[in-house]
N, C-alpha and C. Protein backbone atom coordinates (compact mmCIF):
# COMPACT_ATOMS: atom_id res chain seq x y z
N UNK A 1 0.83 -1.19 0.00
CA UNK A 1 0.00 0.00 0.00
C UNK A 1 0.87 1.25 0.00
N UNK A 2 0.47 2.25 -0.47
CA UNK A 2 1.15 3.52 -0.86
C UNK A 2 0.89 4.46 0.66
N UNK A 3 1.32 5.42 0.74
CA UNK A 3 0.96 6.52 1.99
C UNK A 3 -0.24 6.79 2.01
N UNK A 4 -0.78 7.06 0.65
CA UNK A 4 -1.56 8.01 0.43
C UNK A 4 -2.96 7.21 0.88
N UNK A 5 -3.03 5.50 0.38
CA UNK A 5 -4.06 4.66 0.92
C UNK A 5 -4.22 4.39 2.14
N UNK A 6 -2.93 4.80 2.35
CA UNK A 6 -2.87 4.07 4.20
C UNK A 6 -3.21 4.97 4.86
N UNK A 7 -3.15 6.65 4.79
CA UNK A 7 -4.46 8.06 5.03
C UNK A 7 -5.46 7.84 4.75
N UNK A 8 -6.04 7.14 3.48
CA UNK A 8 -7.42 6.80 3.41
C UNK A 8 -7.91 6.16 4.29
N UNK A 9 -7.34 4.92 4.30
CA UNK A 9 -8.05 4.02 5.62
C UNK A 9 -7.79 4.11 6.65
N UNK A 10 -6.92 5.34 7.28
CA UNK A 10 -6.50 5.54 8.60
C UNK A 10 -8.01 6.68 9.17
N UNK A 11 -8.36 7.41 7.80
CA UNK A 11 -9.29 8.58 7.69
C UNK A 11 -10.87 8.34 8.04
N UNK A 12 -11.46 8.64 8.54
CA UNK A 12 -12.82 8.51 8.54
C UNK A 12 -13.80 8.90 7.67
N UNK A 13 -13.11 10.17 6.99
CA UNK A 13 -13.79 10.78 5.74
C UNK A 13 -12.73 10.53 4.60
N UNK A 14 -13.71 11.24 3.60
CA UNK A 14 -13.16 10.75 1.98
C UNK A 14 -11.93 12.01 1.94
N UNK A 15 -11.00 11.56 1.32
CA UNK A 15 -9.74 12.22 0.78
C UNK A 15 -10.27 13.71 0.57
N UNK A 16 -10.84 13.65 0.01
CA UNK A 16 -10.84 15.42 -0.85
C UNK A 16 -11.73 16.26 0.41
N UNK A 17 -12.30 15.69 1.37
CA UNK A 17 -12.47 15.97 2.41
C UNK A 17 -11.38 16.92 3.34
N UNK A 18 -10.42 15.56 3.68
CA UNK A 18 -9.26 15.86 4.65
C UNK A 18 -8.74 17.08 3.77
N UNK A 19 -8.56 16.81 2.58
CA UNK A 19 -7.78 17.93 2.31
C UNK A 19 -7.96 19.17 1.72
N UNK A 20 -9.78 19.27 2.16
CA UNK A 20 -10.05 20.57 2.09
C UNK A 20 -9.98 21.38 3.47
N UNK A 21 -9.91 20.53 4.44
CA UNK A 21 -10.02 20.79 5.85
C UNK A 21 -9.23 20.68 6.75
N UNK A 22 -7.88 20.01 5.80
CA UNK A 22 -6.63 20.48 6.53
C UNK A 22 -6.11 21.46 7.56
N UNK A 23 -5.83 22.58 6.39
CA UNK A 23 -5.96 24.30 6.57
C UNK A 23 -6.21 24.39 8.17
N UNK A 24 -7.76 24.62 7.71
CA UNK A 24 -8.64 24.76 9.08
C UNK A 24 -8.50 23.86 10.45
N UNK A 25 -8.02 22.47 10.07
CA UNK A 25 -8.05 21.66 11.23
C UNK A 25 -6.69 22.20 11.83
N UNK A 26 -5.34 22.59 11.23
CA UNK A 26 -4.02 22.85 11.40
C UNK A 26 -4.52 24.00 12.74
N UNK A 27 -5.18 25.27 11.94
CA UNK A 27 -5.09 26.57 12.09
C UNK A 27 -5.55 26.36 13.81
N UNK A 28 -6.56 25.31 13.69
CA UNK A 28 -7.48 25.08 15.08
C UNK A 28 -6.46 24.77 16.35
N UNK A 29 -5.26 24.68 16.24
CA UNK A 29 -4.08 23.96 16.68
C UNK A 29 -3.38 25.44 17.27
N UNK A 30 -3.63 26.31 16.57
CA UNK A 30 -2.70 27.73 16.93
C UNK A 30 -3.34 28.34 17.73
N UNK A 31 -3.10 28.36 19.21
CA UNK A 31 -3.53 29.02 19.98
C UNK A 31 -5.23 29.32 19.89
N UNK A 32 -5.48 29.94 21.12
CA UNK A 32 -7.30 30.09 21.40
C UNK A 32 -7.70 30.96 19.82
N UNK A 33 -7.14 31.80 19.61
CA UNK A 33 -7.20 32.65 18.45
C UNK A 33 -7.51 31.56 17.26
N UNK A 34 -6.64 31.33 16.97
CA UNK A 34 -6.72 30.09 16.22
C UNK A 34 -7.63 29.01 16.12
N UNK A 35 -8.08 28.48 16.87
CA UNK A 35 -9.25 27.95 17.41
C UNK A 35 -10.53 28.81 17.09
N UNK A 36 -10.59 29.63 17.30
CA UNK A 36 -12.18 30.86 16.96
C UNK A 36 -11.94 30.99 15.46
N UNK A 37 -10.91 31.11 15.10
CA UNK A 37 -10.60 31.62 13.50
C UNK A 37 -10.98 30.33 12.67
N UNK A 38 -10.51 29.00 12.91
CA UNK A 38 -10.63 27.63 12.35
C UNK A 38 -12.71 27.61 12.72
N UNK A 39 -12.93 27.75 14.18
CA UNK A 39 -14.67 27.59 13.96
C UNK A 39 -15.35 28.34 13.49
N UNK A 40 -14.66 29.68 12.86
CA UNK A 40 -15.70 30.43 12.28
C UNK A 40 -15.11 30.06 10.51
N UNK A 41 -13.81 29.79 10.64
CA UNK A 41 -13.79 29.17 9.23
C UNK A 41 -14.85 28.09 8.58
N UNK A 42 -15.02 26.86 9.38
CA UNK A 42 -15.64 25.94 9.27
C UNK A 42 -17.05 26.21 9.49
N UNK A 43 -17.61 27.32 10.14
CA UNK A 43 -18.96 27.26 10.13
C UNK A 43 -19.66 27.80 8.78
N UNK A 44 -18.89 27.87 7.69
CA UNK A 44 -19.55 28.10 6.35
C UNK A 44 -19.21 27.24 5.42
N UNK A 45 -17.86 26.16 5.47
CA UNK A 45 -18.03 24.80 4.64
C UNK A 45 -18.47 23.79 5.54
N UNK A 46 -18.22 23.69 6.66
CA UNK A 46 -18.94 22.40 7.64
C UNK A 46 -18.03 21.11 7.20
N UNK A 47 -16.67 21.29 7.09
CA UNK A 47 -16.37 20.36 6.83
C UNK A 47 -15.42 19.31 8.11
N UNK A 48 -16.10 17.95 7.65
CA UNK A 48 -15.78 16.88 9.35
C UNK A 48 -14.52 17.00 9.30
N UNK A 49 -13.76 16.54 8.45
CA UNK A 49 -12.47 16.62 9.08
C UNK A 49 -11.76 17.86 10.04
N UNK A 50 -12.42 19.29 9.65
CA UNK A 50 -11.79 20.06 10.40
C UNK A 50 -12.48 19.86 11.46
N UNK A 51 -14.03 20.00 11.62
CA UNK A 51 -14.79 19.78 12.93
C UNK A 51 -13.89 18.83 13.90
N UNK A 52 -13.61 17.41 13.75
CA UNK A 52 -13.28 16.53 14.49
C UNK A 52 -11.99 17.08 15.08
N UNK A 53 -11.29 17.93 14.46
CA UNK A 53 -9.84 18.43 14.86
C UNK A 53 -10.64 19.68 15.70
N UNK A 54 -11.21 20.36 15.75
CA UNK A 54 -12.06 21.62 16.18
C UNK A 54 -12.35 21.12 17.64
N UNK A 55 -12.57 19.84 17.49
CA UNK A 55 -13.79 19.49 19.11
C UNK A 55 -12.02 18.81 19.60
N UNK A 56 -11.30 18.30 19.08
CA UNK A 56 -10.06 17.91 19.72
C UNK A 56 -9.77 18.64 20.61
N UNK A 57 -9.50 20.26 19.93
CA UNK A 57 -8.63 21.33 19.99
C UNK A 57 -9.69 22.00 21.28
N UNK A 58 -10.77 22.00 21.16
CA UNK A 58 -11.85 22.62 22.40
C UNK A 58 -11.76 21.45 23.81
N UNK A 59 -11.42 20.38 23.35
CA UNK A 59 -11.37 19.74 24.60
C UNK A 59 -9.88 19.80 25.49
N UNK A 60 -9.02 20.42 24.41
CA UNK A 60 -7.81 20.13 25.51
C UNK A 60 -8.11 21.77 25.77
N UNK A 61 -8.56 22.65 25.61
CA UNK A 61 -8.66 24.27 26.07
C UNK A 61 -9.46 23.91 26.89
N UNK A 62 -10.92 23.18 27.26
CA UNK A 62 -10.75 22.88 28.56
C UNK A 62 -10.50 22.18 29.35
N UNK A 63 -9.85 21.06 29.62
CA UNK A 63 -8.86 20.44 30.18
C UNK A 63 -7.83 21.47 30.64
N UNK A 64 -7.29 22.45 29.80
CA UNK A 64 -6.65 23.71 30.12
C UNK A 64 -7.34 24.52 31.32
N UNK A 65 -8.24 24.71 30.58
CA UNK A 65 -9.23 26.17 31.49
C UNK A 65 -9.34 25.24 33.12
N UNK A 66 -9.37 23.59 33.22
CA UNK A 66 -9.96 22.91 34.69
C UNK A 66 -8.52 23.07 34.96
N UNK A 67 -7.32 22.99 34.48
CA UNK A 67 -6.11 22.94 34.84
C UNK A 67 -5.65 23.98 35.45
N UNK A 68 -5.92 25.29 34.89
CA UNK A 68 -6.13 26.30 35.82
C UNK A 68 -6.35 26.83 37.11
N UNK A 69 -7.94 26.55 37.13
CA UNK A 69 -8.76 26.56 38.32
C UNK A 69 -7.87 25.61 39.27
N UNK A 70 -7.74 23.95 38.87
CA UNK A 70 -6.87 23.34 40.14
C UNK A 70 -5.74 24.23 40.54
N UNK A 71 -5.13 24.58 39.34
CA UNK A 71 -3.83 25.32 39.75
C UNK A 71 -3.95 26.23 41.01
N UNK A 72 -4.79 26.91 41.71
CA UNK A 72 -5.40 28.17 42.60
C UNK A 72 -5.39 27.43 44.13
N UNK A 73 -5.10 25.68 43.80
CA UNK A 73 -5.26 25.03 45.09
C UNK A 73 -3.84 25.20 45.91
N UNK A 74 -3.57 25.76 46.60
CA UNK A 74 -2.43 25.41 47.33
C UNK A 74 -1.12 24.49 46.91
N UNK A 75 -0.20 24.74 46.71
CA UNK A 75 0.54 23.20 47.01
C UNK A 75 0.23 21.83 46.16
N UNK A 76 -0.57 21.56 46.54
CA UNK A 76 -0.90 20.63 46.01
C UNK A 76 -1.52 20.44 44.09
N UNK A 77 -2.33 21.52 44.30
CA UNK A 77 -2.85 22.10 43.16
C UNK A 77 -2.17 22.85 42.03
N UNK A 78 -0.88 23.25 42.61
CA UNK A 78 0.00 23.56 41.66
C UNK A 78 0.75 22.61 40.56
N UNK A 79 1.04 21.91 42.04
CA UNK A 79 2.04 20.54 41.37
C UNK A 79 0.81 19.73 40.24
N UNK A 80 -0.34 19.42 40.28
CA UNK A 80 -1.54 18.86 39.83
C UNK A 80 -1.17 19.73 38.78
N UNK A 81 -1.35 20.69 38.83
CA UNK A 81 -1.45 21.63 37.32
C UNK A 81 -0.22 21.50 36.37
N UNK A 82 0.96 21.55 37.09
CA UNK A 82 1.97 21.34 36.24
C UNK A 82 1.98 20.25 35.42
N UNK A 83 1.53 19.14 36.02
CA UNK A 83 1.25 17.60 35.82
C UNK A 83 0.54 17.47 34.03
N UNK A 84 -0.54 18.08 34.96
CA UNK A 84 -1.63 18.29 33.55
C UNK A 84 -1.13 19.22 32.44
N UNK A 85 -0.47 20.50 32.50
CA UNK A 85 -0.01 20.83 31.75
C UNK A 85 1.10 20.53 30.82
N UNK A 86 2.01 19.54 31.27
CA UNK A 86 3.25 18.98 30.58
C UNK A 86 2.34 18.17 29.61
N UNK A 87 1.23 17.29 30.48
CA UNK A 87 0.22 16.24 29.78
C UNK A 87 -0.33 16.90 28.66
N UNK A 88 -1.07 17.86 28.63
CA UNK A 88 -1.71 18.86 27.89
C UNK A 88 -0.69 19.20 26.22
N UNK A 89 0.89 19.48 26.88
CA UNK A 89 1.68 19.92 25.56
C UNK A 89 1.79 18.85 25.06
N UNK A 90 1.76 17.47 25.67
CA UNK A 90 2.09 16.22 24.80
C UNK A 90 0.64 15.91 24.09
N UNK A 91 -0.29 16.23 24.38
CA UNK A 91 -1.61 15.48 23.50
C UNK A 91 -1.64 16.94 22.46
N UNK A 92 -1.26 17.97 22.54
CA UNK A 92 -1.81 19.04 21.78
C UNK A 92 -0.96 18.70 19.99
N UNK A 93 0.50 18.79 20.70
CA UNK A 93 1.47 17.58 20.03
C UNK A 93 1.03 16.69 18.73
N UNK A 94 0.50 15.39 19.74
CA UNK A 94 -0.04 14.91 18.81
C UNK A 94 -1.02 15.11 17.90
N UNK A 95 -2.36 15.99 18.90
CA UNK A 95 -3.14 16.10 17.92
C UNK A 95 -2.69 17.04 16.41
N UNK A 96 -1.69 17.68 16.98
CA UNK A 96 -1.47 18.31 15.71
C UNK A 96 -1.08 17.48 14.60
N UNK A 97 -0.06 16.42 14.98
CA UNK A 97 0.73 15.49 13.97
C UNK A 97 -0.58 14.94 13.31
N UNK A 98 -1.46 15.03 14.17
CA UNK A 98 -2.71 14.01 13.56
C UNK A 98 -3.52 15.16 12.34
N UNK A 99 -3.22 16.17 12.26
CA UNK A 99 -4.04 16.79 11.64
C UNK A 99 -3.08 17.07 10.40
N UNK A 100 -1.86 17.46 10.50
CA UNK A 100 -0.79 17.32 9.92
C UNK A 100 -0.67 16.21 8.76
N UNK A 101 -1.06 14.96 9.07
CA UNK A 101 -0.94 13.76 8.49
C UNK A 101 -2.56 13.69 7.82
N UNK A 102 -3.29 14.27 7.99
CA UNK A 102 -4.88 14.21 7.82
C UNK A 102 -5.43 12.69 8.47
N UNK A 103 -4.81 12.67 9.39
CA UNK A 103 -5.73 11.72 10.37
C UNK A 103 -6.84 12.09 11.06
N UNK A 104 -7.71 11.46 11.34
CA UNK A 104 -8.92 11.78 12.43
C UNK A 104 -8.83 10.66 14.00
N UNK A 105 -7.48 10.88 13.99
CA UNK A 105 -6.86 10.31 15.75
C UNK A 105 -6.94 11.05 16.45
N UNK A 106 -8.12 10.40 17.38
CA UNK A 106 -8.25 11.07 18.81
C UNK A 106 -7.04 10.68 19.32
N UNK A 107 -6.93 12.34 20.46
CA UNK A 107 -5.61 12.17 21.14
C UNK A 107 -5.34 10.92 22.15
N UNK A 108 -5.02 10.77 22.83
CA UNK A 108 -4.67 9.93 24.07
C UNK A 108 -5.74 9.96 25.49
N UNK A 109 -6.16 9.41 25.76
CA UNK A 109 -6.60 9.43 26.97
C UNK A 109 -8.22 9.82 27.06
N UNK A 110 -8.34 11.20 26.60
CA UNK A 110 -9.66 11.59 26.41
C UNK A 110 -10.02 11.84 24.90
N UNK A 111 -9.22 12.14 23.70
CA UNK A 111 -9.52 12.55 22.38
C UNK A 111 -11.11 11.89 22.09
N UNK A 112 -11.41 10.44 22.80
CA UNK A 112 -12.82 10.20 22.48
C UNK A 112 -14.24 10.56 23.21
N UNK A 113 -13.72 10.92 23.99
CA UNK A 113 -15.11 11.95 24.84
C UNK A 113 -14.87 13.11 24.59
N UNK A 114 -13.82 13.63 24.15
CA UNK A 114 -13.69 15.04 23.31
C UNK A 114 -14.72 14.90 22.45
N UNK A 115 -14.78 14.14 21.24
CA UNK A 115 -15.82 13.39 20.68
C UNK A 115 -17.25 13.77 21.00
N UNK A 116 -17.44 12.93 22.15
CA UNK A 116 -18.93 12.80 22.49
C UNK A 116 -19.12 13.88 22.98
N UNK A 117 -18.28 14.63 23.67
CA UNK A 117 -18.78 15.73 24.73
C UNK A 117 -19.27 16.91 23.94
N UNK A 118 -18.54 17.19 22.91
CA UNK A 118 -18.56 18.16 22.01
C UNK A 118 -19.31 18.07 20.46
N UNK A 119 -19.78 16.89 20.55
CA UNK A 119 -20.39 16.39 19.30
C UNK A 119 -21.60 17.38 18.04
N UNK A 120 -21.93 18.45 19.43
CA UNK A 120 -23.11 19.35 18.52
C UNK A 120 -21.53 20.07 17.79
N UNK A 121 -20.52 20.14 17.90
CA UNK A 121 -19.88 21.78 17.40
C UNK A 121 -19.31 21.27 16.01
N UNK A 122 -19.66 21.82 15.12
CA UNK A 122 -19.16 21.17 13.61
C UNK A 122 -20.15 20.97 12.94
């Protein structure tokens, strides 16, 4: 099999899909800014591949935003936050490689209740 088949069947959607929605799924990856710019991109082609990278990218911002709030705990809550945040640069990471590659790989750990949780946005 070639690369290009082995993206197909790695993909959930059709080719000309991923790679109209690349762009947008990438952009969703660059900071919160980036993220608003990719969902207002996508809210006039609607296209899944960027969506699925969109609800990725909203679930680790909040995973971020709860990482925060713990952070405010004493001691304890700091170290917790740091934890999550090292965690946080490694799934953001991937999800990018995943969007990069036009995969639709949920990240690690939660990428699939990112999924469900977020399922109306796209």
């Amino acid at each position: 099999m070639n690369e290009e088949t082995n993206t197909q069947n790695q993909s959930k959607t059709p080719s000309n899909s991923v790679e109209e929605g690349k762009t947008t799924a990438i952009i969703a990856y660059i900071t919160i800014f980036g993220l608003l710019i990719a969902f207002i991109m996508n809210n006039d082609k609607k296209n899944t591949f960027a969506a699925y990278h969109i609800r990725q990218c909203i679930g680790l911002g909040a995973v971020g935003l709860a990482s925060y709030i713990i952070g405010k705990i004493p001691y304890v809550g700091w170290i917790a936050s740091l934890l999550i945040g090292l965690l946080l640069i490694v799934l953001w990471v991937i999800g990018l490689i995943g969007a990069l590659n036009g995969q639709e790989k949920p990240v690690p750990v939660l990428g699939e209740q990112f999924q469900e949780w977020f399922k109306g946005i796209g």
